[in-house]
PDB file of N, CA and C in Angstrom:
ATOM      1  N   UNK A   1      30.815  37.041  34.430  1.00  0.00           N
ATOM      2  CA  UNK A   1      30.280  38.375  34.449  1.00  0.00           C
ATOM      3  C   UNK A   1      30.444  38.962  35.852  1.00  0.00           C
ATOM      4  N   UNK A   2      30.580  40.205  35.622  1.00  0.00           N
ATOM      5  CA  UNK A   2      30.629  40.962  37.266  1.00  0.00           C
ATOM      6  C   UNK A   2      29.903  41.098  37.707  1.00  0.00           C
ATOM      7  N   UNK A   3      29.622  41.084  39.127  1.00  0.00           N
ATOM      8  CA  UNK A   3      28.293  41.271  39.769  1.00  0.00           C
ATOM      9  C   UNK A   3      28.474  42.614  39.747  1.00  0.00           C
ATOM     10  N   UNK A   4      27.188  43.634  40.005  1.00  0.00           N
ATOM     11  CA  UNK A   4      27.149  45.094  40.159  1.00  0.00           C
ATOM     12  C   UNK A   4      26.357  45.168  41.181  1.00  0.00           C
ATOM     13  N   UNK A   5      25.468  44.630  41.665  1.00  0.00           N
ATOM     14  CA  UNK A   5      24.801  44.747  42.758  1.00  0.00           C
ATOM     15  C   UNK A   5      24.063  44.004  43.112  1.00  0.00           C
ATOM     16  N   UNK A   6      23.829  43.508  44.427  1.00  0.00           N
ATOM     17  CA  UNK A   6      23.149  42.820  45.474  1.00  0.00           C
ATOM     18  C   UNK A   6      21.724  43.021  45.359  1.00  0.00           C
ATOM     19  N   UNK A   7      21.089  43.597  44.779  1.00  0.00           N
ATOM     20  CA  UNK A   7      19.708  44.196  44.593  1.00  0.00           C
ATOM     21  C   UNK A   7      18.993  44.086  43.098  1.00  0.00           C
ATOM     22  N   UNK A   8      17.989  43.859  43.231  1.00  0.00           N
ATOM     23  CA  UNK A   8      17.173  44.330  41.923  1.00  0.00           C
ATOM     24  C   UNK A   8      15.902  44.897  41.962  1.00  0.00           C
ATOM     25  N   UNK A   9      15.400  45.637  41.460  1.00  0.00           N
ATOM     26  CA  UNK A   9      14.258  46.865  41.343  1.00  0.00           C
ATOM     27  C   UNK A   9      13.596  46.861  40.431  1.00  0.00           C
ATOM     28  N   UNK A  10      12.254  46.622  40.768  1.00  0.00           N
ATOM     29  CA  UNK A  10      11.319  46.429  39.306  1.00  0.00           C
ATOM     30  C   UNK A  10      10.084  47.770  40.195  1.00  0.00           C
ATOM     31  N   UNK A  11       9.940  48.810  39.677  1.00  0.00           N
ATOM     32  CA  UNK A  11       9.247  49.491  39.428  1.00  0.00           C
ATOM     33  C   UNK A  11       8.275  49.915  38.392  1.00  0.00           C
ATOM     34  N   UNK A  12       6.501  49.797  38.488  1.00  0.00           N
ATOM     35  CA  UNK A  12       5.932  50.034  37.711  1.00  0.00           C
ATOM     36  C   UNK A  12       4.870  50.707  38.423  1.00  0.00           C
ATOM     37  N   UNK A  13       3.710  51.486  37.556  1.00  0.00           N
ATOM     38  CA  UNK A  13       2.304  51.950  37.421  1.00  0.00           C
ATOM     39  C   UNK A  13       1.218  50.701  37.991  1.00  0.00           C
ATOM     40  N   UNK A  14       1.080  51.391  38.925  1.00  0.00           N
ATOM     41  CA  UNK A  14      -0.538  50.719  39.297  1.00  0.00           C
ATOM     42  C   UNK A  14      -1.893  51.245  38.214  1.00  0.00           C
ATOM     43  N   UNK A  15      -2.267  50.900  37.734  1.00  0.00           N
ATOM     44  CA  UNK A  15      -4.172  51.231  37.626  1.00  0.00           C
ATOM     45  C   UNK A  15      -4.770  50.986  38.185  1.00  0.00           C
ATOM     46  N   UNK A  16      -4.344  49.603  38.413  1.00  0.00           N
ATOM     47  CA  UNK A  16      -6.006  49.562  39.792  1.00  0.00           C
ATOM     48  C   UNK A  16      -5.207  49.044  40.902  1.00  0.00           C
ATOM     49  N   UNK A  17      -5.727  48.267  42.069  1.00  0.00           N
ATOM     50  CA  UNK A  17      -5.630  47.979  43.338  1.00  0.00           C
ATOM     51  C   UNK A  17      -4.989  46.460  43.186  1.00  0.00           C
ATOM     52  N   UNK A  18      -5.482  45.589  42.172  1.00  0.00           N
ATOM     53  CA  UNK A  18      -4.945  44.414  42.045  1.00  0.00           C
ATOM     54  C   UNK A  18      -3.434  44.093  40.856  1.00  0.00           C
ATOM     55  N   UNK A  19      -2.944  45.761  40.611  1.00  0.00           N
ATOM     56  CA  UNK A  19      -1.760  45.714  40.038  1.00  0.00           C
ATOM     57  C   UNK A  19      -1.168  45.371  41.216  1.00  0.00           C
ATOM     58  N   UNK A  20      -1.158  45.635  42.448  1.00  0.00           N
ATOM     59  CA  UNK A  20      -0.383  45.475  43.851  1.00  0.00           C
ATOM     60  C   UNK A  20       0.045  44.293  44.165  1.00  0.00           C
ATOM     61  N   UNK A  21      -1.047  43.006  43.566  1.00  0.00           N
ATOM     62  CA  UNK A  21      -1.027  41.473  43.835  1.00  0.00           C
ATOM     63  C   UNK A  21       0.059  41.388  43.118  1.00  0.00           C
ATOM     64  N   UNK A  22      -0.389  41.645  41.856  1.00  0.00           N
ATOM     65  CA  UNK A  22       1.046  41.262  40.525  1.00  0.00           C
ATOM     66  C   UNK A  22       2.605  41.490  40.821  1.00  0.00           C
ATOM     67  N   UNK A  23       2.393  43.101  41.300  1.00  0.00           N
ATOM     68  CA  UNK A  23       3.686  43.353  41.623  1.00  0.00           C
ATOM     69  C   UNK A  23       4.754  42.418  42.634  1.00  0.00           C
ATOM     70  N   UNK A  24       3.891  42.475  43.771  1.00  0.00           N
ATOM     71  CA  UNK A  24       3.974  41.473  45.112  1.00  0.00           C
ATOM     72  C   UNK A  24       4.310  40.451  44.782  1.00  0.00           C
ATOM     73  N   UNK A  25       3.546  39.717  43.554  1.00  0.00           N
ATOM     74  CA  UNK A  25       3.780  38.208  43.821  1.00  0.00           C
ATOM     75  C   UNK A  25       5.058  38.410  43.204  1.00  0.00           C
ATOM     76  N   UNK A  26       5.687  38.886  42.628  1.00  0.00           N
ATOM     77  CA  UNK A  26       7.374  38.565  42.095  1.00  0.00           C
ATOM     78  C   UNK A  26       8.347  37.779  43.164  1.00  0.00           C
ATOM     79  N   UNK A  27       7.778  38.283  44.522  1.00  0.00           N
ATOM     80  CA  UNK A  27       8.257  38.276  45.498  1.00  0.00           C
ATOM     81  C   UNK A  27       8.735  36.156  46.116  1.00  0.00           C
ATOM     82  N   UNK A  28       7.478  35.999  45.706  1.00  0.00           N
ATOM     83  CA  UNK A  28       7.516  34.549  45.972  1.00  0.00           C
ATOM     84  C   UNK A  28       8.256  33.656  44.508  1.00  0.00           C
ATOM     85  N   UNK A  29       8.351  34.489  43.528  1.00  0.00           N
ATOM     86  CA  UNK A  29       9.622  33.451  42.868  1.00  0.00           C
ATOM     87  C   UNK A  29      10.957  34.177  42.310  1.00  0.00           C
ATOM     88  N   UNK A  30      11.160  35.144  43.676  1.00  0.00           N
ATOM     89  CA  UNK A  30      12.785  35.243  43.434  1.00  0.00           C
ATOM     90  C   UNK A  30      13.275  34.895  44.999  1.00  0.00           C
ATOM     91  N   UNK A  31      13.271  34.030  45.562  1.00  0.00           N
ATOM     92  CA  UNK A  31      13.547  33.716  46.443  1.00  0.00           C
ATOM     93  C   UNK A  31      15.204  33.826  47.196  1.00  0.00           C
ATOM     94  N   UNK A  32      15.906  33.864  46.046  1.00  0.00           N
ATOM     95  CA  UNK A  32      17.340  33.626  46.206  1.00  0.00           C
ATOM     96  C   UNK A  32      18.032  35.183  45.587  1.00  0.00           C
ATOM     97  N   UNK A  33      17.423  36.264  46.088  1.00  0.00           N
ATOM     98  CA  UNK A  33      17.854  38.188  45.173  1.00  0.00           C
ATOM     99  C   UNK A  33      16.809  39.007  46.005  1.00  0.00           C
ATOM    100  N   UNK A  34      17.831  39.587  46.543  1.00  0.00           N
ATOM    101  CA  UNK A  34      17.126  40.433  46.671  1.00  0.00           C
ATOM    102  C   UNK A  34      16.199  41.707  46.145  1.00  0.00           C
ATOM    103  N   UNK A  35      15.079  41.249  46.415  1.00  0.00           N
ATOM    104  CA  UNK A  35      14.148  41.673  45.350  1.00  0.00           C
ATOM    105  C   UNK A  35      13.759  43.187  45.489  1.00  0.00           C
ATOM    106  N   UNK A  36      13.697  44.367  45.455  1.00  0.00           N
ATOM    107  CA  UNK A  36      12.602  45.793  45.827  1.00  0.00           C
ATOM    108  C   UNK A  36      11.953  46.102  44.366  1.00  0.00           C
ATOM    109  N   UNK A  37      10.324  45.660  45.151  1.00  0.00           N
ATOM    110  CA  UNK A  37       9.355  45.716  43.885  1.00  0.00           C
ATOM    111  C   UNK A  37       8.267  46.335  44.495  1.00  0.00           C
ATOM    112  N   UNK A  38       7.898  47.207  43.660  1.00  0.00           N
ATOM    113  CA  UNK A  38       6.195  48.197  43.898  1.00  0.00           C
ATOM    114  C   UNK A  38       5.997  48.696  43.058  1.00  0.00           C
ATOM    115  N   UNK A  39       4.325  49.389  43.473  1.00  0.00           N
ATOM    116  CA  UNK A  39       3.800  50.258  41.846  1.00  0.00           C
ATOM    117  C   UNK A  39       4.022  51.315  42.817  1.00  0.00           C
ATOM    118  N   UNK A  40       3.912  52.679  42.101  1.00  0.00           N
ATOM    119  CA  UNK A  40       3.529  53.975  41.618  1.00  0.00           C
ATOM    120  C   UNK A  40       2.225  54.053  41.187  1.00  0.00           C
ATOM    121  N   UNK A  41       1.986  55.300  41.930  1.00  0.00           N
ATOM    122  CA  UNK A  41       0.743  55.849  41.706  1.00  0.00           C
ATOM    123  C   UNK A  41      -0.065  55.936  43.233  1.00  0.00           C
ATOM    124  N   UNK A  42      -1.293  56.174  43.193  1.00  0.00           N
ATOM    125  CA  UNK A  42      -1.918  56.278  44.534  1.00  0.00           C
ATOM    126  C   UNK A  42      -2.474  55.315  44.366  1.00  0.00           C
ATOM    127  N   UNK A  43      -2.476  53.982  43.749  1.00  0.00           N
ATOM    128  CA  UNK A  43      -3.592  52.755  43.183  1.00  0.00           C
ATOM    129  C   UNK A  43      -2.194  51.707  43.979  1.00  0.00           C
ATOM    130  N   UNK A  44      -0.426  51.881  43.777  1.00  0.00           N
ATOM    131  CA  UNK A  44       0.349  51.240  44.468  1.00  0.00           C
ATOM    132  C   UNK A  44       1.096  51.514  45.773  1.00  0.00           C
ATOM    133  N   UNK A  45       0.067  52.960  46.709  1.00  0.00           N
ATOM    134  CA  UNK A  45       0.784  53.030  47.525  1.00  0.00           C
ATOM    135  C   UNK A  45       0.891  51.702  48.763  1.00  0.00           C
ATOM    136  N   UNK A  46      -0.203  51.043  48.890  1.00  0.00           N
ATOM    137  CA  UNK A  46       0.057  50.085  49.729  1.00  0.00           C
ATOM    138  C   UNK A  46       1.236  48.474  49.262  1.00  0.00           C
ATOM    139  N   UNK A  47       1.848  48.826  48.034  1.00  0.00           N
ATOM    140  CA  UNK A  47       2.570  47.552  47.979  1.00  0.00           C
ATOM    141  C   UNK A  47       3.951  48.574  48.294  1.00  0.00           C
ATOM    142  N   UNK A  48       4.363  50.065  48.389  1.00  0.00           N
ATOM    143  CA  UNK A  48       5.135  50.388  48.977  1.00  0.00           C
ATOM    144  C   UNK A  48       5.257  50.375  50.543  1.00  0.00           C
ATOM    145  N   UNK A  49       3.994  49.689  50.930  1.00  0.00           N
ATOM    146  CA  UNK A  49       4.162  49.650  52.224  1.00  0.00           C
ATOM    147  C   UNK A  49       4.437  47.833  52.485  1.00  0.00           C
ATOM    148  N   UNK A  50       3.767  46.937  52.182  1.00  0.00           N
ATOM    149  CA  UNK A  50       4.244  45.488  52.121  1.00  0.00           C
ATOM    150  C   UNK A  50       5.440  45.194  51.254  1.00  0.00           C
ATOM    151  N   UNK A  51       5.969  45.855  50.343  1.00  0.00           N
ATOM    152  CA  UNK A  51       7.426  45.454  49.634  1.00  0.00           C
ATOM    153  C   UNK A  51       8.171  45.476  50.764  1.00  0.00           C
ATOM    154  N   UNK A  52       8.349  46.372  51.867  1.00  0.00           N
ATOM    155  CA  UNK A  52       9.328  46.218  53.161  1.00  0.00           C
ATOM    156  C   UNK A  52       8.867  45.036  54.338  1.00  0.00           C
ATOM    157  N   UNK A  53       8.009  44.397  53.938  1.00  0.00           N
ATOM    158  CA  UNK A  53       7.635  43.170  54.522  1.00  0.00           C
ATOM    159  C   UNK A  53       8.202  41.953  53.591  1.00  0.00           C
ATOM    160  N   UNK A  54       8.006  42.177  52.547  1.00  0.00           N
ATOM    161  CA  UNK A  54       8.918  40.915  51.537  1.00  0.00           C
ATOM    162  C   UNK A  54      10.045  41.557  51.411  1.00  0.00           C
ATOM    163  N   UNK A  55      10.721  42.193  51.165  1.00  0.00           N
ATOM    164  CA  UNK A  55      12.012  42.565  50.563  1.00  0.00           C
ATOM    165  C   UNK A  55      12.791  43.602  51.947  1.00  0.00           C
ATOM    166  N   UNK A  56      13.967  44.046  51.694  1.00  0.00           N
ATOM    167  CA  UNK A  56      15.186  44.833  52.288  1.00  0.00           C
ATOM    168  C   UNK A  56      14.736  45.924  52.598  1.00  0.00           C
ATOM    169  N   UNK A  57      13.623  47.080  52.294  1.00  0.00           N
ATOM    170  CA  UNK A  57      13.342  48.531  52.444  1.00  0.00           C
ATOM    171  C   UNK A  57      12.345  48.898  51.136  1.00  0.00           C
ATOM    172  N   UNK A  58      12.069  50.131  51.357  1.00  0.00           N
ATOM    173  CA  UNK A  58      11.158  51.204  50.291  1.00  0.00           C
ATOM    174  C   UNK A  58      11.789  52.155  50.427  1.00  0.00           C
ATOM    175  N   UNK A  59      11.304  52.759  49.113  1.00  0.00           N
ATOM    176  CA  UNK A  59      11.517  54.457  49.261  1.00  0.00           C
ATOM    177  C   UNK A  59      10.748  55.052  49.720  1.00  0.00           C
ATOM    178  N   UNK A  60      11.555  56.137  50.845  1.00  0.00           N
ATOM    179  CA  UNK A  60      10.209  57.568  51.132  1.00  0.00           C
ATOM    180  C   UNK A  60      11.346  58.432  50.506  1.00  0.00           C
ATOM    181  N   UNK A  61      10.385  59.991  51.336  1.00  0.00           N
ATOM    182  CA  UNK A  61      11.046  61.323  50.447  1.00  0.00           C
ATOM    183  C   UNK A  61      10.859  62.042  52.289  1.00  0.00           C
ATOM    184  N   UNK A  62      11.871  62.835  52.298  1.00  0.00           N
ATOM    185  CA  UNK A  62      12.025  63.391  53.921  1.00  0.00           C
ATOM    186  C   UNK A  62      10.872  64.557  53.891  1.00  0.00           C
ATOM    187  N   UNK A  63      10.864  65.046  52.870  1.00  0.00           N
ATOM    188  CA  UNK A  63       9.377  65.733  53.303  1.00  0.00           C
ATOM    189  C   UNK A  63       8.423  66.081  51.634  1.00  0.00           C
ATOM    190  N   UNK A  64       8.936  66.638  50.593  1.00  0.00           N
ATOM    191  CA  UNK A  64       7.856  66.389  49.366  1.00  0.00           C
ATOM    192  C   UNK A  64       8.164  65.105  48.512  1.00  0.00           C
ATOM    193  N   UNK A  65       6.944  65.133  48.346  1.00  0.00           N
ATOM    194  CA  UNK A  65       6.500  63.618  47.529  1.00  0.00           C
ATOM    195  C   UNK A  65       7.676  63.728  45.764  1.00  0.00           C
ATOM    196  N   UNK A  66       8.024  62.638  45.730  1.00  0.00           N
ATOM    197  CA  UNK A  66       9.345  62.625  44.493  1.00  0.00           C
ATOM    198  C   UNK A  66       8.953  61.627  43.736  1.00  0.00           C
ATOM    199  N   UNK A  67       8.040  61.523  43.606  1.00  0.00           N
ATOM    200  CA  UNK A  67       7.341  60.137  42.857  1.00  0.00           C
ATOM    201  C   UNK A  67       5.688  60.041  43.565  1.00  0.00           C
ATOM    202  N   UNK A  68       5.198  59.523  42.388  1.00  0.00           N
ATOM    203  CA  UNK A  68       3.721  59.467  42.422  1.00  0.00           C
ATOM    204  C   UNK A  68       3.145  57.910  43.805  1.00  0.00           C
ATOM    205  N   UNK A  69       2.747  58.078  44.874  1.00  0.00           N
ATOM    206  CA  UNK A  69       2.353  57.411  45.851  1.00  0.00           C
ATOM    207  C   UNK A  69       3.056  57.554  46.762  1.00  0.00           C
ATOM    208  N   UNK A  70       4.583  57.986  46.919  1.00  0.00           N
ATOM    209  CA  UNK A  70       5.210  57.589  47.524  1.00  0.00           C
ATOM    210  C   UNK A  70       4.960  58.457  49.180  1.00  0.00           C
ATOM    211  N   UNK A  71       5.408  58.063  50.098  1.00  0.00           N
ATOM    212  CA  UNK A  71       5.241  58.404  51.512  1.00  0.00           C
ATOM    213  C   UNK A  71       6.017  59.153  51.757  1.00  0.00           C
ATOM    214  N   UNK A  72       6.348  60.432  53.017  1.00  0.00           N
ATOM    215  CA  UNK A  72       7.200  60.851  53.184  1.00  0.00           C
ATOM    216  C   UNK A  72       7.334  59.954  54.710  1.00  0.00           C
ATOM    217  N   UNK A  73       8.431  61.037  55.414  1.00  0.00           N
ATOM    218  CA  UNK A  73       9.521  60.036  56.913  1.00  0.00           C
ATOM    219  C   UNK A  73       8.153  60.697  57.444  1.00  0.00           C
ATOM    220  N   UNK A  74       7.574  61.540  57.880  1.00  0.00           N
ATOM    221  CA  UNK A  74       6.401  61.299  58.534  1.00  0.00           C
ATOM    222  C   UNK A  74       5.154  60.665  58.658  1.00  0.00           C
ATOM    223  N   UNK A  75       4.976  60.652  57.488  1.00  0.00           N
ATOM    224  CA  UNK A  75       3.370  59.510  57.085  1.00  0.00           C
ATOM    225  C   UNK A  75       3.885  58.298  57.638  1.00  0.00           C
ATOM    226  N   UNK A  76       4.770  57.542  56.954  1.00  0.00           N
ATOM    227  CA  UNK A  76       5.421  56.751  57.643  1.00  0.00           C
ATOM    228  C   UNK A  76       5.508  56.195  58.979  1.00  0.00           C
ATOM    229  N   UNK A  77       6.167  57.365  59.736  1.00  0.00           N
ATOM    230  CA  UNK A  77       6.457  57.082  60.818  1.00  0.00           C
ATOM    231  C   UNK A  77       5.474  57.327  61.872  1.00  0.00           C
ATOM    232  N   UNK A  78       4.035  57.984  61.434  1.00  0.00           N
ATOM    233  CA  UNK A  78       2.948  58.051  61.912  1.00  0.00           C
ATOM    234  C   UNK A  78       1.741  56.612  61.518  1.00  0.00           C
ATOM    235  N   UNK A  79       2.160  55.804  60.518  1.00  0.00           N
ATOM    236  CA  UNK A  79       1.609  54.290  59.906  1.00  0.00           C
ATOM    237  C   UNK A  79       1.989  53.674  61.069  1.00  0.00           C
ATOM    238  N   UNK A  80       3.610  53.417  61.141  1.00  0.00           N
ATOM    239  CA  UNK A  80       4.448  52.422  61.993  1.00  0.00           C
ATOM    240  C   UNK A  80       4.669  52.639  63.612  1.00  0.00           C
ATOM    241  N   UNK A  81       3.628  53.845  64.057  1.00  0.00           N
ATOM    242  CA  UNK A  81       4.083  54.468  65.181  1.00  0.00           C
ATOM    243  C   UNK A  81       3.616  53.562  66.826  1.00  0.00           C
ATOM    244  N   UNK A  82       2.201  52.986  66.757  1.00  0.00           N
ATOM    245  CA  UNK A  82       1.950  52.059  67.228  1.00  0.00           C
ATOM    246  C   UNK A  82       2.274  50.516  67.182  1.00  0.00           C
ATOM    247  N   UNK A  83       3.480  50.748  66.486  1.00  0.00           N
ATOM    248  CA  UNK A  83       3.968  49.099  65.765  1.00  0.00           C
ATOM    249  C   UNK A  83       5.066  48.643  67.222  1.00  0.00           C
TER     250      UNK A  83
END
């Protein structure tokens, strides 16, 4: 079979705060793929912020929001600014 890409993306809905664990833990058994996984919603904005601690990157939006939680390049870069 052909490979098509180096990446895989599992995107879902948060409800609550501990959909974030679920999502996250994917993280520890794909060890060998690169993984980009988070929820949506304002219940998964913080696993869009630790998915770029386990995995390759996140999505932002350069200035309106294009999905439900998501950050723009300023929120962002005002989170990471003391980093």
């Amino acid at each position: 079979m052909k490979k098509i890409s180096h990446n895989i993306k599992i995107v879902t809905t948060a409800n609550s705060l501990q959909d974030n664990i679920k999502i996250l833990s994917l993280y520890e058994k794909c060890d060998d793929i690169n993984l980009i996984a988070f929820a949506m919603n304002e219940y998964g904005r913080m696993s869009r912020l630790l998915c770029m601690y386990f995995g390759p990157f996140t999505y932002i939006s350069t200035n309106k929001q294009l999905s439900l939680g998501q950050f723009n390049m300023n929120e962002l870069k005002s989170l990471f600014k003391n980093q």
